[in-house]
C-alpha atoms as a PDB file:
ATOM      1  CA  UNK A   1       7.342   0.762   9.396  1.00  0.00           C
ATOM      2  CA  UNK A   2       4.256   0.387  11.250  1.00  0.00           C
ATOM      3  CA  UNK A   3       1.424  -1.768  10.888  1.00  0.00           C
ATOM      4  CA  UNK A   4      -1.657  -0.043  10.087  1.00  0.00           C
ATOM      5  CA  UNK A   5      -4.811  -1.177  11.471  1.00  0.00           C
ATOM      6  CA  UNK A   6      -8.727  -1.027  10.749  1.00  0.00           C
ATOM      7  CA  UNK A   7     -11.533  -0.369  12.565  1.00  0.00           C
ATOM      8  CA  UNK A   8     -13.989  -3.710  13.558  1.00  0.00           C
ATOM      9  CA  UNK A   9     -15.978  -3.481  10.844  1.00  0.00           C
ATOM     10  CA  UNK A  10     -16.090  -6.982   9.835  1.00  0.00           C
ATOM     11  CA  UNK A  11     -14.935  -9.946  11.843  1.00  0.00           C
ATOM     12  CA  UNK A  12     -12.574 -10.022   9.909  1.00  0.00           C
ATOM     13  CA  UNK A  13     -11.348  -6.538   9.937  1.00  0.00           C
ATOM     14  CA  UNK A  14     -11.280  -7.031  13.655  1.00  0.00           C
ATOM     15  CA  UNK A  15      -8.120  -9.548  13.788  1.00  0.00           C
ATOM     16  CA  UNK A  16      -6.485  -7.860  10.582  1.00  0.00           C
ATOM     17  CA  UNK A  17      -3.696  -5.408   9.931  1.00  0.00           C
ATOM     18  CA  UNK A  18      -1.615  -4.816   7.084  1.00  0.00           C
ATOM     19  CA  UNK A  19       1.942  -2.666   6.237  1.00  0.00           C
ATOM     20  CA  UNK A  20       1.918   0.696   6.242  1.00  0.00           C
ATOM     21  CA  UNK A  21       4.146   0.961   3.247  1.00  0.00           C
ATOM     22  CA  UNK A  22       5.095   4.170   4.866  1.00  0.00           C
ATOM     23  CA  UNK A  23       8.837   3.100   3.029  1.00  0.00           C
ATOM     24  CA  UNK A  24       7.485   3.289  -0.250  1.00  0.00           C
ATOM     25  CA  UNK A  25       7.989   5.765  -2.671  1.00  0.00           C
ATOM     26  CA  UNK A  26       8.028   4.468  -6.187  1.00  0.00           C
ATOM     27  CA  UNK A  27       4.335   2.555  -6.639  1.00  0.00           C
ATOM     28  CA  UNK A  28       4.744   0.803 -10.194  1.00  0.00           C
ATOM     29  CA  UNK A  29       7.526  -1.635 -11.595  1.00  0.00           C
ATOM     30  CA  UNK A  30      10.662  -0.280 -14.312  1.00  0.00           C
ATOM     31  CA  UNK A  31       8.924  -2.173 -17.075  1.00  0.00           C
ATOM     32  CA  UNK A  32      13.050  -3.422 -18.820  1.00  0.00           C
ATOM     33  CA  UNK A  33      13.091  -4.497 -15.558  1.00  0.00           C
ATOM     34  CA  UNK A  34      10.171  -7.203 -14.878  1.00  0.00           C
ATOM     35  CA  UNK A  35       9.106 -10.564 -16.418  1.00  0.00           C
ATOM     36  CA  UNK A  36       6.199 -12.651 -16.512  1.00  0.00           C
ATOM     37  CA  UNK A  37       6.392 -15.358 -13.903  1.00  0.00           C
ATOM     38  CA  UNK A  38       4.147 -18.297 -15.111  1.00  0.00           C
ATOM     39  CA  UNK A  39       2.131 -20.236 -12.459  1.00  0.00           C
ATOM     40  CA  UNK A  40       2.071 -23.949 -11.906  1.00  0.00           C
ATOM     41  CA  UNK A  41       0.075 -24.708  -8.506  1.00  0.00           C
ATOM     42  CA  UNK A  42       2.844 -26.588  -6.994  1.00  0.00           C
ATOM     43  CA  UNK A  43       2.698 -29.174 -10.253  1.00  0.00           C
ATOM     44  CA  UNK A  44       6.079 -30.066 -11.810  1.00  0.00           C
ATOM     45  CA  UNK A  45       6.886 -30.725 -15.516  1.00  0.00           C
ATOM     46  CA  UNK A  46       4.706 -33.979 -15.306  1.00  0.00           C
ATOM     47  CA  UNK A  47       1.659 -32.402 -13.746  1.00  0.00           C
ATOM     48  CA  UNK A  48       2.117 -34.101 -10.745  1.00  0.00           C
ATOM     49  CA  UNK A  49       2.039 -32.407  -7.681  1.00  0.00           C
ATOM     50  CA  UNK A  50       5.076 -31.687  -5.572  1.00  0.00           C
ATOM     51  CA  UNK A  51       4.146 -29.021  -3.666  1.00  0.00           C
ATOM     52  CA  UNK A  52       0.949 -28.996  -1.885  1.00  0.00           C
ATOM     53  CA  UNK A  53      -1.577 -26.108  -1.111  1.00  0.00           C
ATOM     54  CA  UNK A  54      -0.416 -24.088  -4.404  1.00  0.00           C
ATOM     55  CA  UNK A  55      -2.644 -22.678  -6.451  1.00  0.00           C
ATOM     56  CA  UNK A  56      -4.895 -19.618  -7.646  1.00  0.00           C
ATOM     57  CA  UNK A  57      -3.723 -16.161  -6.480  1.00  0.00           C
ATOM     58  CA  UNK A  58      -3.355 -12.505  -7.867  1.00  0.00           C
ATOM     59  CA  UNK A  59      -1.461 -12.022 -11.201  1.00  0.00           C
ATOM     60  CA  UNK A  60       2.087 -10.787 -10.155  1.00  0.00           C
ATOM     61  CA  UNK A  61       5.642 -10.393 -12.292  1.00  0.00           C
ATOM     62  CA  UNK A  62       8.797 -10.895 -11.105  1.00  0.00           C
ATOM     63  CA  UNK A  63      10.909  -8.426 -10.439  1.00  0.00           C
ATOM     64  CA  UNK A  64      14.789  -9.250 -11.566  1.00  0.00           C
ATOM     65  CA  UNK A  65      17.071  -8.522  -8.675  1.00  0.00           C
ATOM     66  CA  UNK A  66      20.730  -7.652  -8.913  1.00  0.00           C
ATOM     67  CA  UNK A  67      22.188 -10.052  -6.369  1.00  0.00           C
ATOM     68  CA  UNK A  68      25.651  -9.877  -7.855  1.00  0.00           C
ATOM     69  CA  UNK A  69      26.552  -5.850  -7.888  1.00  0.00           C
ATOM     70  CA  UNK A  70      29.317  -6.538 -10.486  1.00  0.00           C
ATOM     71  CA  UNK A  71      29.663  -3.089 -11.021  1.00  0.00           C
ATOM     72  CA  UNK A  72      31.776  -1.013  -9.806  1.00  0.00           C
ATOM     73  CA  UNK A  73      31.192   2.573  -8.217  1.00  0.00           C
ATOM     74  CA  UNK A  74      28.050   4.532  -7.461  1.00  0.00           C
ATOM     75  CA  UNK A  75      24.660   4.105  -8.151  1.00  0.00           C
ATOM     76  CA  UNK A  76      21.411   6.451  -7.071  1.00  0.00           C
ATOM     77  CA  UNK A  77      18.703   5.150  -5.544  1.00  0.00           C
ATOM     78  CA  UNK A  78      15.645   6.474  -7.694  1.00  0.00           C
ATOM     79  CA  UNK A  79      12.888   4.561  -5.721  1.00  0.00           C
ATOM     80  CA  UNK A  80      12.170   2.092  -3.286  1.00  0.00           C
ATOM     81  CA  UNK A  81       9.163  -0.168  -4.549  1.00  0.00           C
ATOM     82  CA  UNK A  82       7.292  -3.534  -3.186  1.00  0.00           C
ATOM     83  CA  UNK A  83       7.979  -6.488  -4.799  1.00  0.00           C
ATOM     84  CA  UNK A  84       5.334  -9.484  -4.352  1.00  0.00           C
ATOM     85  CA  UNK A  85       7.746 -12.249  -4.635  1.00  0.00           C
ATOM     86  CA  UNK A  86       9.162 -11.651  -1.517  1.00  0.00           C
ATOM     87  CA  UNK A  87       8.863  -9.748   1.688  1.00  0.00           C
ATOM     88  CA  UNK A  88      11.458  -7.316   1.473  1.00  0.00           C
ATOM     89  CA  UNK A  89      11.364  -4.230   0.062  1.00  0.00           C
ATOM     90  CA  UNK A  90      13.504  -4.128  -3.327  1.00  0.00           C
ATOM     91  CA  UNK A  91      15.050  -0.206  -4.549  1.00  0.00           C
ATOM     92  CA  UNK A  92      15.637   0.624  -8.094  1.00  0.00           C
ATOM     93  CA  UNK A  93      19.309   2.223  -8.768  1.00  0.00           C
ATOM     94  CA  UNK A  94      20.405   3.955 -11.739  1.00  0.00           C
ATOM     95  CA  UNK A  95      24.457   3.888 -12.260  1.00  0.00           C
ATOM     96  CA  UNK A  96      26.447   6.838 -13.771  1.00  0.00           C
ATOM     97  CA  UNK A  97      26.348   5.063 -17.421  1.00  0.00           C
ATOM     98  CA  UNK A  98      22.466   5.262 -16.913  1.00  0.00           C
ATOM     99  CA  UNK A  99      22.033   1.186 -16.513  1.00  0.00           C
ATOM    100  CA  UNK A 100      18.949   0.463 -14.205  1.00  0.00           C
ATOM    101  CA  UNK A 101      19.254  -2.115 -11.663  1.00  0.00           C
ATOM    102  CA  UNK A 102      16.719  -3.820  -8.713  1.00  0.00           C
ATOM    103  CA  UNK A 103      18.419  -4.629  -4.856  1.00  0.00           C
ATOM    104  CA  UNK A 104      16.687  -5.862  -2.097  1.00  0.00           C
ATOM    105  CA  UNK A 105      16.547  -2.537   0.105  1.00  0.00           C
ATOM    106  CA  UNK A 106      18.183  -2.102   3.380  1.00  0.00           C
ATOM    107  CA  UNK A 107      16.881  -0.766   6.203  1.00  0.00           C
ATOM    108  CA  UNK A 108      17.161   3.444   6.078  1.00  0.00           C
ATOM    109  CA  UNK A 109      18.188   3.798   2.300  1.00  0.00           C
ATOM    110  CA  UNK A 110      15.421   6.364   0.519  1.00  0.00           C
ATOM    111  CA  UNK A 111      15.222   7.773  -2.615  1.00  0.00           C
ATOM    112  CA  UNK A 112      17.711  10.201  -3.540  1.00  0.00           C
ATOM    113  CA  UNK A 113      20.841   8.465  -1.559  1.00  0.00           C
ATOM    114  CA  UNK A 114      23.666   7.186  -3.581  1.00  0.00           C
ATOM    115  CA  UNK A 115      24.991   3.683  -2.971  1.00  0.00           C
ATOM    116  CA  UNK A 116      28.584   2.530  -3.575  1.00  0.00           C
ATOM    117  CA  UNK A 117      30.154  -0.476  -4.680  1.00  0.00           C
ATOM    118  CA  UNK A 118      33.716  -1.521  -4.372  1.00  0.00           C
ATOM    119  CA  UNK A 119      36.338  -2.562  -1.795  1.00  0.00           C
ATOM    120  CA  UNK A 120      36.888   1.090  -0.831  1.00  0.00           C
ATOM    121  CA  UNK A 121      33.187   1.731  -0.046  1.00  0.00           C
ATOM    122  CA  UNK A 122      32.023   3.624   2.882  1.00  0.00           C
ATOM    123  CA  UNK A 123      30.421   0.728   6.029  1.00  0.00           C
ATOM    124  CA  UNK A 124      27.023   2.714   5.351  1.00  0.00           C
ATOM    125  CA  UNK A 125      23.845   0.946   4.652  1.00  0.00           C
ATOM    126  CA  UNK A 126      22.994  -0.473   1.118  1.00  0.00           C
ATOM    127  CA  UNK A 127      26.919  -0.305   0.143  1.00  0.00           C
ATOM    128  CA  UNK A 128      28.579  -3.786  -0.986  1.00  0.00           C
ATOM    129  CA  UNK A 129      32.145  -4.699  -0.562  1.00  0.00           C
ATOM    130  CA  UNK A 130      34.076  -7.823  -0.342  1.00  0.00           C
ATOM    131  CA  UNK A 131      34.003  -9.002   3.800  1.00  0.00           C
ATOM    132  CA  UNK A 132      38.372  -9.028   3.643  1.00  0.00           C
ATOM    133  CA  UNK A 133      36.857  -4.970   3.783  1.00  0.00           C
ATOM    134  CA  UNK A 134      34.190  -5.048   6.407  1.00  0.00           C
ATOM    135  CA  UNK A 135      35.006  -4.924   9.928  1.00  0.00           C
ATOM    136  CA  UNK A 136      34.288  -7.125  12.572  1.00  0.00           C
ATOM    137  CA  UNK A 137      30.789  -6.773  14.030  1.00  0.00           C
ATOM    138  CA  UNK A 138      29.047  -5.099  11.509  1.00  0.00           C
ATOM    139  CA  UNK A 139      26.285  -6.479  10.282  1.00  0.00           C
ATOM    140  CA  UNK A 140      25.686  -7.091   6.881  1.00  0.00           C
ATOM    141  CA  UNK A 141      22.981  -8.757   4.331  1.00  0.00           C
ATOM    142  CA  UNK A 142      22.667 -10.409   0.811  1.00  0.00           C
ATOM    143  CA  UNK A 143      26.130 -12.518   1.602  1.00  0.00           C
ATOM    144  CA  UNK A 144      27.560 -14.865  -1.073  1.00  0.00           C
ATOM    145  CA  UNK A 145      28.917 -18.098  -0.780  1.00  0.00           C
ATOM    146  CA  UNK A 146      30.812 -18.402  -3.811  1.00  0.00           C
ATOM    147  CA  UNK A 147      32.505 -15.638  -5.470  1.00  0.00           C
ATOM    148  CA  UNK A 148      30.905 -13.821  -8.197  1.00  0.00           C
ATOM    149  CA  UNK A 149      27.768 -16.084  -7.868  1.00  0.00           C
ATOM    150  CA  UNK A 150      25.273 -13.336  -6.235  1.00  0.00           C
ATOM    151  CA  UNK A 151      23.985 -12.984  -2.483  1.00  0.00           C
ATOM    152  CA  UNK A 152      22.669 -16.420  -1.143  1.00  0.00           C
ATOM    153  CA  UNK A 153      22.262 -16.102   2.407  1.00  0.00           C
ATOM    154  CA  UNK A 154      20.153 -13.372   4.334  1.00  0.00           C
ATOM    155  CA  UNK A 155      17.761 -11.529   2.081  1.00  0.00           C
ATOM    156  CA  UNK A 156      14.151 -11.595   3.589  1.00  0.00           C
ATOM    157  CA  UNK A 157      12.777  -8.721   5.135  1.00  0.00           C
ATOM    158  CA  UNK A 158      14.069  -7.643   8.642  1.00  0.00           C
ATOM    159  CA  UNK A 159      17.378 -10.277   8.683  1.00  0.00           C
ATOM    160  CA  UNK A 160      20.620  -9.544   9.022  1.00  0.00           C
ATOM    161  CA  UNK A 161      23.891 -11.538   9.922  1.00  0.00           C
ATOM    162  CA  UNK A 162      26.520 -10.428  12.166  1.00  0.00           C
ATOM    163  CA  UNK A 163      30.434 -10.244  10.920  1.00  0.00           C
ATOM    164  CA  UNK A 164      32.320 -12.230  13.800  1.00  0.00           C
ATOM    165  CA  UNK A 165      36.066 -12.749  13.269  1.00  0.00           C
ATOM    166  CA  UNK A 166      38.308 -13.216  10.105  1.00  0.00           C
ATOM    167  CA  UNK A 167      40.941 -15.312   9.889  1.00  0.00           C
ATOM    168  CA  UNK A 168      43.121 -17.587   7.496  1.00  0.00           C
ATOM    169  CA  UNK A 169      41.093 -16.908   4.644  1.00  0.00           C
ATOM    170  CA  UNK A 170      37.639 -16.837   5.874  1.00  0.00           C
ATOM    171  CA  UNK A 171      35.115 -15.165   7.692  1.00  0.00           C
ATOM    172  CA  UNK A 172      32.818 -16.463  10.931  1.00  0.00           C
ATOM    173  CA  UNK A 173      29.161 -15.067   9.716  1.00  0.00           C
ATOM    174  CA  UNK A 174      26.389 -15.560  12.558  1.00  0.00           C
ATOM    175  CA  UNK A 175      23.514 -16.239  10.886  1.00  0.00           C
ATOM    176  CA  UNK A 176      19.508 -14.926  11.681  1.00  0.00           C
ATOM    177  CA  UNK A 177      18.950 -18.007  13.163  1.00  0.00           C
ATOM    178  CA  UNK A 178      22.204 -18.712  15.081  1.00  0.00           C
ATOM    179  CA  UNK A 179      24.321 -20.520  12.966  1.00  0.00           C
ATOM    180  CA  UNK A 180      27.400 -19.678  12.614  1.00  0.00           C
ATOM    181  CA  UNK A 181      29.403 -20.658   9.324  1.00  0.00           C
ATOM    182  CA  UNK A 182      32.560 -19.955   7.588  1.00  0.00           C
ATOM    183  CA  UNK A 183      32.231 -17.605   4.438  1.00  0.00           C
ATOM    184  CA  UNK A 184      35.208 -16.643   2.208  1.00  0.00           C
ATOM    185  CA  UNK A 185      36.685 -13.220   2.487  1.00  0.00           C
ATOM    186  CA  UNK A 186      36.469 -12.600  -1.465  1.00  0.00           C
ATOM    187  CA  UNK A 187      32.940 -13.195  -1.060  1.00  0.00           C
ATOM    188  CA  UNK A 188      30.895  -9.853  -1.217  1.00  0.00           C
ATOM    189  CA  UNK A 189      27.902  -8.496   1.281  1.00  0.00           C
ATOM    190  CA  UNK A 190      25.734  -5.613   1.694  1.00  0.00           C
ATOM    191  CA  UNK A 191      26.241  -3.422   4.699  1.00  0.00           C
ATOM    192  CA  UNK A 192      23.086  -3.194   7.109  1.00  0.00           C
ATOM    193  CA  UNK A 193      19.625  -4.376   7.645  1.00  0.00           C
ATOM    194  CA  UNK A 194      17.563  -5.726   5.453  1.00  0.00           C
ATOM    195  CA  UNK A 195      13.978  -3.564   5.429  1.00  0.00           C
ATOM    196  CA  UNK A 196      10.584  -3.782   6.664  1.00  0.00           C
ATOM    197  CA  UNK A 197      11.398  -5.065   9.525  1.00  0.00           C
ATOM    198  CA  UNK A 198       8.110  -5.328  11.136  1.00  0.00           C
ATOM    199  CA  UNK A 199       6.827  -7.437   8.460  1.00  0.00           C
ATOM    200  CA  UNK A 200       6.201 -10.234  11.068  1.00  0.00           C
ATOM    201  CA  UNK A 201       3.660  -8.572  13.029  1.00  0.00           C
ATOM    202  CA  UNK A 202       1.299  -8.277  10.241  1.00  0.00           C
ATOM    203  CA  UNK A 203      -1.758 -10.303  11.136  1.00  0.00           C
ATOM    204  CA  UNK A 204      -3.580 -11.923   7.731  1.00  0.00           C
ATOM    205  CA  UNK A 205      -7.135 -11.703   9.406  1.00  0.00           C
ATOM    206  CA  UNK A 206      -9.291 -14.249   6.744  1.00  0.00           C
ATOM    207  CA  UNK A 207      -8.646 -16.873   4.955  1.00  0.00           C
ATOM    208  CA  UNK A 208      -9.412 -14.962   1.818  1.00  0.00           C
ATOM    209  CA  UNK A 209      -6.211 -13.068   1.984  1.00  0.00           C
ATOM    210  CA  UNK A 210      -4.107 -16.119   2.346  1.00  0.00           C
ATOM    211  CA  UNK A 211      -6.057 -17.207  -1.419  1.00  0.00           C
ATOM    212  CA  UNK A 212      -4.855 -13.922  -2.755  1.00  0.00           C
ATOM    213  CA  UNK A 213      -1.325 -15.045  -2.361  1.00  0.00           C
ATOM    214  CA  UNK A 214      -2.214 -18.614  -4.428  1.00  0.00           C
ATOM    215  CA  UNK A 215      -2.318 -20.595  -0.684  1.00  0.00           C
ATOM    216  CA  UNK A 216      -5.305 -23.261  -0.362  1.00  0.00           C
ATOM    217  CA  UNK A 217      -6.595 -24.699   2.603  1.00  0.00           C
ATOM    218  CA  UNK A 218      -4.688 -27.045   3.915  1.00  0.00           C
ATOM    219  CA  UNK A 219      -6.966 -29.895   5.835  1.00  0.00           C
ATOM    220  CA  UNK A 220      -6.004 -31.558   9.216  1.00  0.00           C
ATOM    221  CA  UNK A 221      -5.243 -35.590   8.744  1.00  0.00           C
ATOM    222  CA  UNK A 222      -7.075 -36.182  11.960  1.00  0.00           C
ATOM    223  CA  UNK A 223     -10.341 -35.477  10.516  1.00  0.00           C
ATOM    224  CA  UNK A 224      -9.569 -37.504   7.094  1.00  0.00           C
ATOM    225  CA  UNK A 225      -9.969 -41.009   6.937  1.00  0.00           C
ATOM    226  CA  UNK A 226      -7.224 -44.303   7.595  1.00  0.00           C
ATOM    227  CA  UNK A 227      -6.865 -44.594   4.079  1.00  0.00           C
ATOM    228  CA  UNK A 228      -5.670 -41.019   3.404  1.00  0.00           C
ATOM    229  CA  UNK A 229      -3.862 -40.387   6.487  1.00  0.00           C
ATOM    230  CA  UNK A 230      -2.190 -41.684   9.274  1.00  0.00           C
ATOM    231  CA  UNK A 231      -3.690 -39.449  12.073  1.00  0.00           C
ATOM    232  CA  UNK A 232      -7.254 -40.274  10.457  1.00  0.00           C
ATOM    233  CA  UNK A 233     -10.405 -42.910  11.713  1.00  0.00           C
ATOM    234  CA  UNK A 234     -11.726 -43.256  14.677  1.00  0.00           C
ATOM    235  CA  UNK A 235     -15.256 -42.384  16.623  1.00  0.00           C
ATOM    236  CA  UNK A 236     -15.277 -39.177  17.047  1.00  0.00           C
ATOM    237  CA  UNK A 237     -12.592 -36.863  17.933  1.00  0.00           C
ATOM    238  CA  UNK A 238      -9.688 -39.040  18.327  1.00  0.00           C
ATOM    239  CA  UNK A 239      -6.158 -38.959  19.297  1.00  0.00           C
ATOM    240  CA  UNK A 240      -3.411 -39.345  16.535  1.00  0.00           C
ATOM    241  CA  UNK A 241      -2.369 -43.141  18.172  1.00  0.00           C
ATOM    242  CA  UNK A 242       1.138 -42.589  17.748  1.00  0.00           C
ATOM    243  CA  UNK A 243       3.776 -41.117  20.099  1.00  0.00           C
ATOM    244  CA  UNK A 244       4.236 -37.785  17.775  1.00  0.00           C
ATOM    245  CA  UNK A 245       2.531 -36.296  14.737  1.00  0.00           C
ATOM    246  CA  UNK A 246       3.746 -37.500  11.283  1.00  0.00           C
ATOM    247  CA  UNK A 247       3.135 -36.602   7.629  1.00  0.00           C
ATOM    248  CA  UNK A 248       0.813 -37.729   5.163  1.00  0.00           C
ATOM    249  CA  UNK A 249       4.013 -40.487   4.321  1.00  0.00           C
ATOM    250  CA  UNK A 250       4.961 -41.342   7.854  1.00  0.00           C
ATOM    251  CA  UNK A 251       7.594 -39.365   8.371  1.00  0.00           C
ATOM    252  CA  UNK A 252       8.293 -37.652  11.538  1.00  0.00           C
ATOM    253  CA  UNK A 253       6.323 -34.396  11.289  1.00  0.00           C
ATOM    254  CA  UNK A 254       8.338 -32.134  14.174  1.00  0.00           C
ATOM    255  CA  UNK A 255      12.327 -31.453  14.333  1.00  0.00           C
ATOM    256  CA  UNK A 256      12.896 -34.152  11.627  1.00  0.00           C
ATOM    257  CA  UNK A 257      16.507 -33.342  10.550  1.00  0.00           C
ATOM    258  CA  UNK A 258      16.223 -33.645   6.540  1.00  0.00           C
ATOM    259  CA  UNK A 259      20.039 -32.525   6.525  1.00  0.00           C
ATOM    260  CA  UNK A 260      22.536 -34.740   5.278  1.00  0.00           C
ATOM    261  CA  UNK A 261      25.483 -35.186   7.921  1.00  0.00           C
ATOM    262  CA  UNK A 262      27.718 -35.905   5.143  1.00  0.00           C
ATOM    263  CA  UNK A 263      27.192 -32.890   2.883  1.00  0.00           C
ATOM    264  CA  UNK A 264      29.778 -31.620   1.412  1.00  0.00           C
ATOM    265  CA  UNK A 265      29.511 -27.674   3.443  1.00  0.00           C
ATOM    266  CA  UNK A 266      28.990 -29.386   6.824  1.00  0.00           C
ATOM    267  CA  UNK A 267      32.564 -28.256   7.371  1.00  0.00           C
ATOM    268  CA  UNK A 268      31.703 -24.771   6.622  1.00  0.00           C
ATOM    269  CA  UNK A 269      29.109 -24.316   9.645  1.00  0.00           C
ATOM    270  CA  UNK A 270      31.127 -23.790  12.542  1.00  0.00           C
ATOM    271  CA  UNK A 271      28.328 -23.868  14.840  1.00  0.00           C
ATOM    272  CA  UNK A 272      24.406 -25.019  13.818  1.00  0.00           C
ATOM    273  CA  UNK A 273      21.701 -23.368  14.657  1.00  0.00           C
ATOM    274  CA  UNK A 274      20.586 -25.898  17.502  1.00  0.00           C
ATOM    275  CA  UNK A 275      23.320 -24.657  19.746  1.00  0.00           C
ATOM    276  CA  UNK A 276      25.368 -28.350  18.867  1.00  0.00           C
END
């Protein structure tokens, strides 16, 4: 996939591109397949907010995902589709029984190819199998964590992990962004990439496109006032009078490990992402 781009027409046309959806083929939802996804603007059961800069956007429904691929044998891939809950690409399979199902789409599955599941699949792109049946370097997507639970780990658009050794039970998984951690071998994954890969390079171009996907403004604290921020007051344009920038709470704003030491799966990660 390639982004497309415009001519300058606008200034905002000028700094803009979008996806070529060149990987598309199917261009509306399975309806047994989609539900209405209520909005909240970041407010939780209370009406208080909890996540900031939520709010507004275009209607969208969510599309249900098979993480799990419980079943076992082929399936045909009818369509691949865009799904605006996430940035992947998601394909619609039909099994032999006729059951309709939604995956995230790997990278060179189109309509028309058949998919397999089961630990006798073929290590060809879109096919899921438990890792004790994948070999060593391939890399794979949608991985689980717990058996039977549905792909966790590696599912936006573009990632994939790498396969590194097995032993004693477990697989070494390098991560997208260098982590390395123990996974089960009864654990399942899908062979490949995942999809629109060049999704990063798309440039959003105006602010109006970033309200279209429910995002608000989001306003610097150096320009608010003591009161609301800790950055804020001053004559003028000030500095932020403290060694590094924090939040609106005082908490360290950059590289502020949130990540509890003690967690109960910091013995799964063989190496974090940090390189330590």
């Amino acid at each position: 996939m390639a982004a497309k781009k415009y001519k300058p027409t606008t200034p905002a046309r000028r700094n803009m591109s979008v996806p070529s959806f060149a990987e598309i083929t199917k261009f509306s939802p399975e309806k047994s397949l989609v539900k209405i996804l209520k909005k909240n603007a970041g407010r939780n059961s209370y009406g208080r907010i909890t996540v900031r800069h939520q709010g507004g956007g275009n209607k969208k429904k969510y599309r249900i995902i098979d993480f799990k691929r419980n079943y076992e044998g082929s399936a045909k891939v009818i369509g691949i589709e865009y799904d605006p809950n996430r940035t992947a690409y998601i394909a619609l399979l039909e099994n032999a029984e006729g059951k309709k199902s939604y995956i995230i789409a790997p990278d060179g599955v189109t309509a028309g190819d058949t998919l397999y599941t089961g630990a006798d699949a073929d290590i060809k792109p879109g096919n899921t199998l438990p890792i004790a049946n994948i070999p060593t370097g391939t890399f794979i997507n949608n991985i689980e964590l717990y058996p039977g639970k549905g792909g966790q780990l590696v599912r936006s658009a573009g990632a994939a992990a790498q396969l590194m050794a097995k032993e004693n039970g477990m697989a070494q998984v390098r991560l997208p962004s260098g982590e390395v951690r123990l996974v089960r071998l009864d654990c399942k994954a899908t062979i490949g990439q995942i999809g629109n890969i060049e999704h990063d390079t798309v440039k959003i171009g105006k602010a109006g496109k970033k309200r279209h996907m429910g995002i608000r403004p989001t306003v610097r604290g150096s320009v608010m006032n003591p009161c609301d921020h800790p950055h804020g007051g001053g004559e003028g344009k000030s500095p932020i009078g403290r060694p590094a920038p924090v939040t609106p709470w005082g908490k360290p704003a950059l590289g502020y490990k949130t990540r509890n030491k003690k967690a109960r799966t910091e013995k799964m990660i063989v190496k974090h992402r940090n390189g330590k």
